[in-house]
C-alpha atoms as a PDB file:
ATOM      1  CA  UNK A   1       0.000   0.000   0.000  1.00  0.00           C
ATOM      2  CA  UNK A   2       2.655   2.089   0.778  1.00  0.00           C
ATOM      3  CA  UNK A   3       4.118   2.228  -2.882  1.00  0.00           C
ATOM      4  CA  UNK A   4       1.299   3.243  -3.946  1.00  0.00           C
ATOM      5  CA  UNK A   5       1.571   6.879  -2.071  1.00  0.00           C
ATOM      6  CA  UNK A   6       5.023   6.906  -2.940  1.00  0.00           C
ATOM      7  CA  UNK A   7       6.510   5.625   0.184  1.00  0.00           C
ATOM      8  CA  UNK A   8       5.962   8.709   1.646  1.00  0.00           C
ATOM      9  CA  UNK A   9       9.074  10.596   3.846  1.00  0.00           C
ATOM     10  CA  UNK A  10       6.025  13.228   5.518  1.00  0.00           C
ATOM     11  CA  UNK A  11       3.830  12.138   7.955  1.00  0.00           C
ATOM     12  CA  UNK A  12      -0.199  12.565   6.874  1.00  0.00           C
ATOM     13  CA  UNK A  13      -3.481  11.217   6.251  1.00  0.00           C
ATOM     14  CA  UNK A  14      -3.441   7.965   3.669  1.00  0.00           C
ATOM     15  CA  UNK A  15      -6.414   6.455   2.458  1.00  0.00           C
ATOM     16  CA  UNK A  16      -6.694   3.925   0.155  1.00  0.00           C
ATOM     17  CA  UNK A  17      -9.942   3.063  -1.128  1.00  0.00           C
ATOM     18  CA  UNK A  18     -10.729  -0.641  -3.407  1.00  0.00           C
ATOM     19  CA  UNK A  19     -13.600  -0.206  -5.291  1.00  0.00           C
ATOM     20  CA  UNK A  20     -16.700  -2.506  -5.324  1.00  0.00           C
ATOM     21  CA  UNK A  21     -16.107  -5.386  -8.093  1.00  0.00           C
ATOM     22  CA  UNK A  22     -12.714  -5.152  -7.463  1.00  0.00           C
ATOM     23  CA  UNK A  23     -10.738  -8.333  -6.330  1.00  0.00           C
ATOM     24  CA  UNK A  24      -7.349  -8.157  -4.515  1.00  0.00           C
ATOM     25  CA  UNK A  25      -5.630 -11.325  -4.587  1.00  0.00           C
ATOM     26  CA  UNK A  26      -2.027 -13.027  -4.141  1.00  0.00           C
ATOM     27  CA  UNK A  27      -0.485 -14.676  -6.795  1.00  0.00           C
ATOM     28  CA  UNK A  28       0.965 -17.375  -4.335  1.00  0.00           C
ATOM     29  CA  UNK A  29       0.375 -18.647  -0.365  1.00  0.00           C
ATOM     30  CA  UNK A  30       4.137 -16.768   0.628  1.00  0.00           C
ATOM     31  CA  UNK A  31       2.683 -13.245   0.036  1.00  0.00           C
ATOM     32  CA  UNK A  32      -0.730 -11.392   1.349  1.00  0.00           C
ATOM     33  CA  UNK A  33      -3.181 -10.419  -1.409  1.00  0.00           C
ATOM     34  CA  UNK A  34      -2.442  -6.825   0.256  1.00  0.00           C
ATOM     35  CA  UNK A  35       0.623  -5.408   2.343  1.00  0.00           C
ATOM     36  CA  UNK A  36       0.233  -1.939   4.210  1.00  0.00           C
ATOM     37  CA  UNK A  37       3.641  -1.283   4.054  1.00  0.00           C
ATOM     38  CA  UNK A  38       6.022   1.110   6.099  1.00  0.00           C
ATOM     39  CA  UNK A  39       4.517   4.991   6.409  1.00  0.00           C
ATOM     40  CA  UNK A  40       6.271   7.683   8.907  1.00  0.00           C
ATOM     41  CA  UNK A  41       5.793   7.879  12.354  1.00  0.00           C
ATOM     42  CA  UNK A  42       2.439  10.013  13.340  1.00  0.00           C
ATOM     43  CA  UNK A  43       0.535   8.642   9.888  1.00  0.00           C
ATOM     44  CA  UNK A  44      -2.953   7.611   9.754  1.00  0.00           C
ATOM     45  CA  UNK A  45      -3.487   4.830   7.689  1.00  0.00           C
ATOM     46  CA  UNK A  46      -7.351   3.639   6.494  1.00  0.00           C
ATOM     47  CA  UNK A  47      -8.267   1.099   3.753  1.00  0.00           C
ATOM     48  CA  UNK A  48     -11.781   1.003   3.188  1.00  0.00           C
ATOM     49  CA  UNK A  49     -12.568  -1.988   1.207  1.00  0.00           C
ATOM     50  CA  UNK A  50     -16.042  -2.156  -1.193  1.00  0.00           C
ATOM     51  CA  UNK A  51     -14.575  -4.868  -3.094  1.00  0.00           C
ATOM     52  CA  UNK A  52     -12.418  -8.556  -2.245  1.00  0.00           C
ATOM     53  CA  UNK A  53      -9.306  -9.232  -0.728  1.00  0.00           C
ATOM     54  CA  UNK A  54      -8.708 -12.695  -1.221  1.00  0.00           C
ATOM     55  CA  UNK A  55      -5.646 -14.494  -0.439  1.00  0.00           C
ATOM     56  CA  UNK A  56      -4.265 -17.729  -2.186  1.00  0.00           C
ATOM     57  CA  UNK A  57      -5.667 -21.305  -1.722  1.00  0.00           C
ATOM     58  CA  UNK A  58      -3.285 -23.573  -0.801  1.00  0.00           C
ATOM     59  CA  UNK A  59      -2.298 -26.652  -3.422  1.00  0.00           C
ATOM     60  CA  UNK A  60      -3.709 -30.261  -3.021  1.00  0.00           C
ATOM     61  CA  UNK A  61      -1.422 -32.972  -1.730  1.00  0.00           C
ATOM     62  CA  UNK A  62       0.435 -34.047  -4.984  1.00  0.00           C
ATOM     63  CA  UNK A  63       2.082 -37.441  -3.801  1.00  0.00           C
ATOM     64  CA  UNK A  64       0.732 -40.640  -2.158  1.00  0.00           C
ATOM     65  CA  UNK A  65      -0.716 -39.339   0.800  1.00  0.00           C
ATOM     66  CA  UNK A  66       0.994 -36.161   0.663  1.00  0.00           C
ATOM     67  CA  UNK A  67      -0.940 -33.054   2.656  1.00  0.00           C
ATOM     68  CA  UNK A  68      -2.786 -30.226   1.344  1.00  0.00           C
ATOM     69  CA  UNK A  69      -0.959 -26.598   1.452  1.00  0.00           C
ATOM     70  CA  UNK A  70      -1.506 -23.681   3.881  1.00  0.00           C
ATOM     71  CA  UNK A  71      -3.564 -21.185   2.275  1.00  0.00           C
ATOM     72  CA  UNK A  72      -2.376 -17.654   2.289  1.00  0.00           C
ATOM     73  CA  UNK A  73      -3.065 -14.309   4.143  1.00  0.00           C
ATOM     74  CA  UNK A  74      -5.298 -11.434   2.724  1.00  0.00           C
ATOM     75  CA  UNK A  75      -4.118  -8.768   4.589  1.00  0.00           C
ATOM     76  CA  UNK A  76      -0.696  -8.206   6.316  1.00  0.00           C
ATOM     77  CA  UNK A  77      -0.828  -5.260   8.798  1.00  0.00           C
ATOM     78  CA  UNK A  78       2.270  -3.976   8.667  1.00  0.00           C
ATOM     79  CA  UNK A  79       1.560  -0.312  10.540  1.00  0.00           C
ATOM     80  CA  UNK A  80      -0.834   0.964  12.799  1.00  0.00           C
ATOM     81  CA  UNK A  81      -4.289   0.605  10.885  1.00  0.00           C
ATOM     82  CA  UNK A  82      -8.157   1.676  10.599  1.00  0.00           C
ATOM     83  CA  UNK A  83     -10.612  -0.576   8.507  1.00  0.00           C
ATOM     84  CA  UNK A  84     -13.866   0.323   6.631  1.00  0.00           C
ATOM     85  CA  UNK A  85     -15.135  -2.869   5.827  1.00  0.00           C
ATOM     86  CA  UNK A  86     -18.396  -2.234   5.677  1.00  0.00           C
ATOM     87  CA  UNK A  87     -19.487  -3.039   2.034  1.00  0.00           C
ATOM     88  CA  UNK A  88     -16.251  -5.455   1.584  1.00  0.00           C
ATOM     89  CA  UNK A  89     -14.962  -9.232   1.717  1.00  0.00           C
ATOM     90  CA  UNK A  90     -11.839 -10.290   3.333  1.00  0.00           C
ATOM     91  CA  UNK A  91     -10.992 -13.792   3.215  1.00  0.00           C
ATOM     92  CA  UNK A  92      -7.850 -16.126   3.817  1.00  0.00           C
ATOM     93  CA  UNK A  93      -6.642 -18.669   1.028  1.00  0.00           C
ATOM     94  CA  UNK A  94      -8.505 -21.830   1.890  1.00  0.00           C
ATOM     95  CA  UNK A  95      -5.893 -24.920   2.413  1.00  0.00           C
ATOM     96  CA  UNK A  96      -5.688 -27.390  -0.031  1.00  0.00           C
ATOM     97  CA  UNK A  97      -7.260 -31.206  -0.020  1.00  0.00           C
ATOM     98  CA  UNK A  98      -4.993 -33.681   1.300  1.00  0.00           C
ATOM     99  CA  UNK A  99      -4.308 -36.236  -1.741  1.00  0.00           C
ATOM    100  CA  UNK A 100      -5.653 -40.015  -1.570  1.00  0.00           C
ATOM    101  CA  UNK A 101      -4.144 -43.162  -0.132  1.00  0.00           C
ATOM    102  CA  UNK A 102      -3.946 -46.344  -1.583  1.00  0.00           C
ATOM    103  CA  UNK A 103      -5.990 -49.750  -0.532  1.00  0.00           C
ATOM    104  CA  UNK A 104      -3.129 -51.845  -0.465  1.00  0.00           C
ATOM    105  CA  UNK A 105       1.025 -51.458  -0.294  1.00  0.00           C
ATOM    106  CA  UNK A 106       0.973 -52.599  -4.161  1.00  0.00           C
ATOM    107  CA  UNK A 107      -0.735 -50.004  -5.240  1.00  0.00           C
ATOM    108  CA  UNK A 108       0.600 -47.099  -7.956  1.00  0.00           C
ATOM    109  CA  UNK A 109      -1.585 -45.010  -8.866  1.00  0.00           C
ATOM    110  CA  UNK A 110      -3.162 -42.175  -6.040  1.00  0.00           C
ATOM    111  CA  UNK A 111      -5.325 -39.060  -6.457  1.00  0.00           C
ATOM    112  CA  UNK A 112      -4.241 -35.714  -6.118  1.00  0.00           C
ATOM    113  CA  UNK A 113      -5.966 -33.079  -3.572  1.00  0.00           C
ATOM    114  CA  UNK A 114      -8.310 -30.648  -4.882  1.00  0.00           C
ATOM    115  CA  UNK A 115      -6.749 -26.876  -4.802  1.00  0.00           C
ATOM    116  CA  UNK A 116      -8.364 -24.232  -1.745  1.00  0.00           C
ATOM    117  CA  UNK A 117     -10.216 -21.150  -2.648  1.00  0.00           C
ATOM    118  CA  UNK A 118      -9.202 -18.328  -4.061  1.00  0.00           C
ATOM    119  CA  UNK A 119      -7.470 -20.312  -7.372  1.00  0.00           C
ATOM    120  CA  UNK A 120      -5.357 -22.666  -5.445  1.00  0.00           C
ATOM    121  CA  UNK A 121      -3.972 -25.525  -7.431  1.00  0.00           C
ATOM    122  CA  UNK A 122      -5.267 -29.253  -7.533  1.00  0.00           C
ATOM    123  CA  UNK A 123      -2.998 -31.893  -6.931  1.00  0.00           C
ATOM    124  CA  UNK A 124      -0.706 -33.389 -10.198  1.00  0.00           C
ATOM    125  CA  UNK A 125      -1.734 -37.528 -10.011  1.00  0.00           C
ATOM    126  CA  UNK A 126      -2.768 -39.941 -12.526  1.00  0.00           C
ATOM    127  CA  UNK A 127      -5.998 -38.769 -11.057  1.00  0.00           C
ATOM    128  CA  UNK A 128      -5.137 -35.337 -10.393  1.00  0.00           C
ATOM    129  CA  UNK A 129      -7.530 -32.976  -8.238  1.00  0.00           C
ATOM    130  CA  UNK A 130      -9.126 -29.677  -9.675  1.00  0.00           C
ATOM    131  CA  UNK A 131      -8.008 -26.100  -8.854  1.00  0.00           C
ATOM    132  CA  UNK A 132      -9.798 -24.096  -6.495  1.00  0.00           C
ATOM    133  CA  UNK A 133     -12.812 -21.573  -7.238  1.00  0.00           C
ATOM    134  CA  UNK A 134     -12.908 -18.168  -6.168  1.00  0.00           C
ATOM    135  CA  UNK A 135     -15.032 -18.876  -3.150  1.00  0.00           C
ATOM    136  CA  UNK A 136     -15.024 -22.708  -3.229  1.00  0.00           C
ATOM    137  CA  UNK A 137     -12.156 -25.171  -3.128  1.00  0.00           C
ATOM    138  CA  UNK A 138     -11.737 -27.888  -6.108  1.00  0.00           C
ATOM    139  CA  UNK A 139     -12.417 -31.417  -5.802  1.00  0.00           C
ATOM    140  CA  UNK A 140     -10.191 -34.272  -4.860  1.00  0.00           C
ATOM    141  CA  UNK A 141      -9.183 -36.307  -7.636  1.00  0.00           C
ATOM    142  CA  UNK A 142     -11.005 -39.588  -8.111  1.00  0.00           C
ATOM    143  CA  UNK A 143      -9.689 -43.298  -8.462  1.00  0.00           C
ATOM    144  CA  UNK A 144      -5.853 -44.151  -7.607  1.00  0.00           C
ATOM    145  CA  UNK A 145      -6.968 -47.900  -6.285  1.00  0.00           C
ATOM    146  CA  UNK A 146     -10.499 -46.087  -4.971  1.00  0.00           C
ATOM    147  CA  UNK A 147      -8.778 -43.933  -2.762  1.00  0.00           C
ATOM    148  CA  UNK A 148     -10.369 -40.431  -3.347  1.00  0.00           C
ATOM    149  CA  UNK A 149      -8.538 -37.003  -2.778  1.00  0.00           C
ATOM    150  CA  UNK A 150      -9.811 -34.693  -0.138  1.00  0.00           C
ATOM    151  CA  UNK A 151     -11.480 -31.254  -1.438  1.00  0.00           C
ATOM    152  CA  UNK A 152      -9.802 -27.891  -0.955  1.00  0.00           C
ATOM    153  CA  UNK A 153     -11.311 -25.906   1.677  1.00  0.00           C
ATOM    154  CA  UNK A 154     -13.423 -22.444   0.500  1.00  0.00           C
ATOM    155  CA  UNK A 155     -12.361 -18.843   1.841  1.00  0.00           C
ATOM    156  CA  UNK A 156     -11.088 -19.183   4.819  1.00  0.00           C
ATOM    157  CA  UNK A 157     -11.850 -22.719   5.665  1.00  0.00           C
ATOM    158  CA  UNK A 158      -9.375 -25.899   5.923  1.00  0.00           C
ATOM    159  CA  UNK A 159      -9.245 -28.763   3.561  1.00  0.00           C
ATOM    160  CA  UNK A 160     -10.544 -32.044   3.719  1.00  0.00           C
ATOM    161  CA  UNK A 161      -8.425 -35.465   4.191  1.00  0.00           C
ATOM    162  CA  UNK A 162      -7.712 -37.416   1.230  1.00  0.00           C
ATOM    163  CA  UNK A 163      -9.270 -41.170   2.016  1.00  0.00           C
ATOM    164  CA  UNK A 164      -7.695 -42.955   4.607  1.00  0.00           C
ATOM    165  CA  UNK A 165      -7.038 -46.583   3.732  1.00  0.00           C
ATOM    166  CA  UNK A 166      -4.072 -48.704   4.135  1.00  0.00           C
ATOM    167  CA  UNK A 167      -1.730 -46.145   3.088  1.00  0.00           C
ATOM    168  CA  UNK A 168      -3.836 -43.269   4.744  1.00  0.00           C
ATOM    169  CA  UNK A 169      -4.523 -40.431   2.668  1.00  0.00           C
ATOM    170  CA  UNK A 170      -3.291 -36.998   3.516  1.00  0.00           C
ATOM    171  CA  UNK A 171      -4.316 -34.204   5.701  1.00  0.00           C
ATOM    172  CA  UNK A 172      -5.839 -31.371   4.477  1.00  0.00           C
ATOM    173  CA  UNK A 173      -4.208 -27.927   4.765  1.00  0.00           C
ATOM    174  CA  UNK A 174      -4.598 -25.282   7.240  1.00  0.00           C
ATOM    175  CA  UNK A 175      -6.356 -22.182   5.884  1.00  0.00           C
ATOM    176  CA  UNK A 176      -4.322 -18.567   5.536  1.00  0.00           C
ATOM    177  CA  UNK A 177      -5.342 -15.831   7.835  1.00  0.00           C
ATOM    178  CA  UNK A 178      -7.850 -13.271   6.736  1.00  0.00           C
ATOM    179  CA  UNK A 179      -5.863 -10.668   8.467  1.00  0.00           C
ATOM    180  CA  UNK A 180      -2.303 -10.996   9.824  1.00  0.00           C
ATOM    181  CA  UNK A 181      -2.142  -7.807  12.147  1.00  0.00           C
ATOM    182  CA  UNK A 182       2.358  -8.776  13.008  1.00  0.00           C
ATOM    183  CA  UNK A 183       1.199  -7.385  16.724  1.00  0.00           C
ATOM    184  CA  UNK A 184      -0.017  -3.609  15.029  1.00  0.00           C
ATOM    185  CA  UNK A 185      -3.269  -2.121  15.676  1.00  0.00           C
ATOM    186  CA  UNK A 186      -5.841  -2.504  13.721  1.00  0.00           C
ATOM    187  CA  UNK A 187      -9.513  -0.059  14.278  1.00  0.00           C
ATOM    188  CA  UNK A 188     -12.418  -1.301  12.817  1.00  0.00           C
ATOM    189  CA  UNK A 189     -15.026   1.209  11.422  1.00  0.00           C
ATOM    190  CA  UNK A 190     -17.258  -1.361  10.324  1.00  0.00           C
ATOM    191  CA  UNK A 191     -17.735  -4.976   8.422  1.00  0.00           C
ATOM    192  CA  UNK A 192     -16.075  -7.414  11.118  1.00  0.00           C
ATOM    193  CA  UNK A 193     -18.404  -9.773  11.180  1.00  0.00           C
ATOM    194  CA  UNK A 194     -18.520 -14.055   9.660  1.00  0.00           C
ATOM    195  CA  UNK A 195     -20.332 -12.763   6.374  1.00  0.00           C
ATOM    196  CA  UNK A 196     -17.748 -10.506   5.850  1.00  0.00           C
ATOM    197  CA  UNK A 197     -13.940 -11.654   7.154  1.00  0.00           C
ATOM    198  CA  UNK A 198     -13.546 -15.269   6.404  1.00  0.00           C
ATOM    199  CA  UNK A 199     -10.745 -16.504   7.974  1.00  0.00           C
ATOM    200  CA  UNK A 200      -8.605 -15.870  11.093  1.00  0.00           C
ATOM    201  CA  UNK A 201      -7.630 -12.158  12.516  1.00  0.00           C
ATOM    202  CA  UNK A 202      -4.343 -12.731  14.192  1.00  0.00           C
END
């Protein structure tokens, strides 16, 4: 956000204002769909969100067993912060589906985890899982000896466990934070509700 203003040197009033339709995302789980960023000391700092931030689903399980992926954050709070959030979404990357097990020890083939919400990707397998919606995860692959992958979790929500047979399947990922606040404060102004941050606020 900072960048945006220039990475201002002067102290002042920033606002930064995502229109409604808009969608804010992260093109992976190792970055927030939106970073405040660094302003000087005695700054006040306001998003007020009409739109989506959204961060990245995690990726299915993508090996015999194998565990879904974390999802990503939304918003990383990097500064002191107020939030409009009244007309808005905020949601964490849901985690991915944990991929599929197999029946019996001789068994080759396995199916991939499906890929958490927003766009995360399903797992590669002979029977691979599908990528992630933008509000919905994608399904677990099916087949791989009848052992199914687990679907990726939707905004803000974990994924499910790939089938658990002799070789159990694997766990499904965590989801990402709606909000990462790093220990900053963070004023709401409106919005913080279930319908409207999905995901943790940490």
């Amino acid at each position: 956000m900072a960048a945006l203003f220039g990475n201002p040197i002067a102290a002042g009033t920033y606002v930064l204002t995502i229109n409604s339709g808009v969608y804010v995302t992260a093109s992976s789980t190792t970055t927030a769909a939106l970073t405040t960023g660094t302003f000087p000391a005695g700054s006040t700092i306001k998003i007020v969100n009409n739109g989506y931030l959204l961060g990245r689903g995690g990726s299915g399980g993508g090996s015999k067993g194998g565990a879904g992926g974390a999802g990503g954050v939304a918003l990383s709070v990097t500064t002191p912060l107020r939030l409009d959030n009244t007309n808005g979404v905020i949601g964490g990357g849901g985690g991915g589906g944990g991929a599929g097990g197999s029946t019996t020890i001789f068994c080759t083939t396995f199916s991939g985890g499906g890929g958490g919400a927003y766009a995360g990707s399903g797992g590669s397998a002979m029977y691979p899982g599908t990528n992630g919606g933008v509000w919905t995860g994608g399904a677990g692959g099916v087949g791989g000896c009848q052992s199914n992958g687990g679907a990726g979790g939707g905004t803000g929500a974990p994924g499910s466990s790939g089938a658990n047979t002799y070789i159990p399947g694997g766990a499904g990922g965590q989801p990402g934070a709606a909000i990462q606040t790093n220990g900053n404060g963070l004023t709401w102004l409106g919005g913080n509700n279930s319908t409207q941050v999905k995901g943790a606020v940490q």
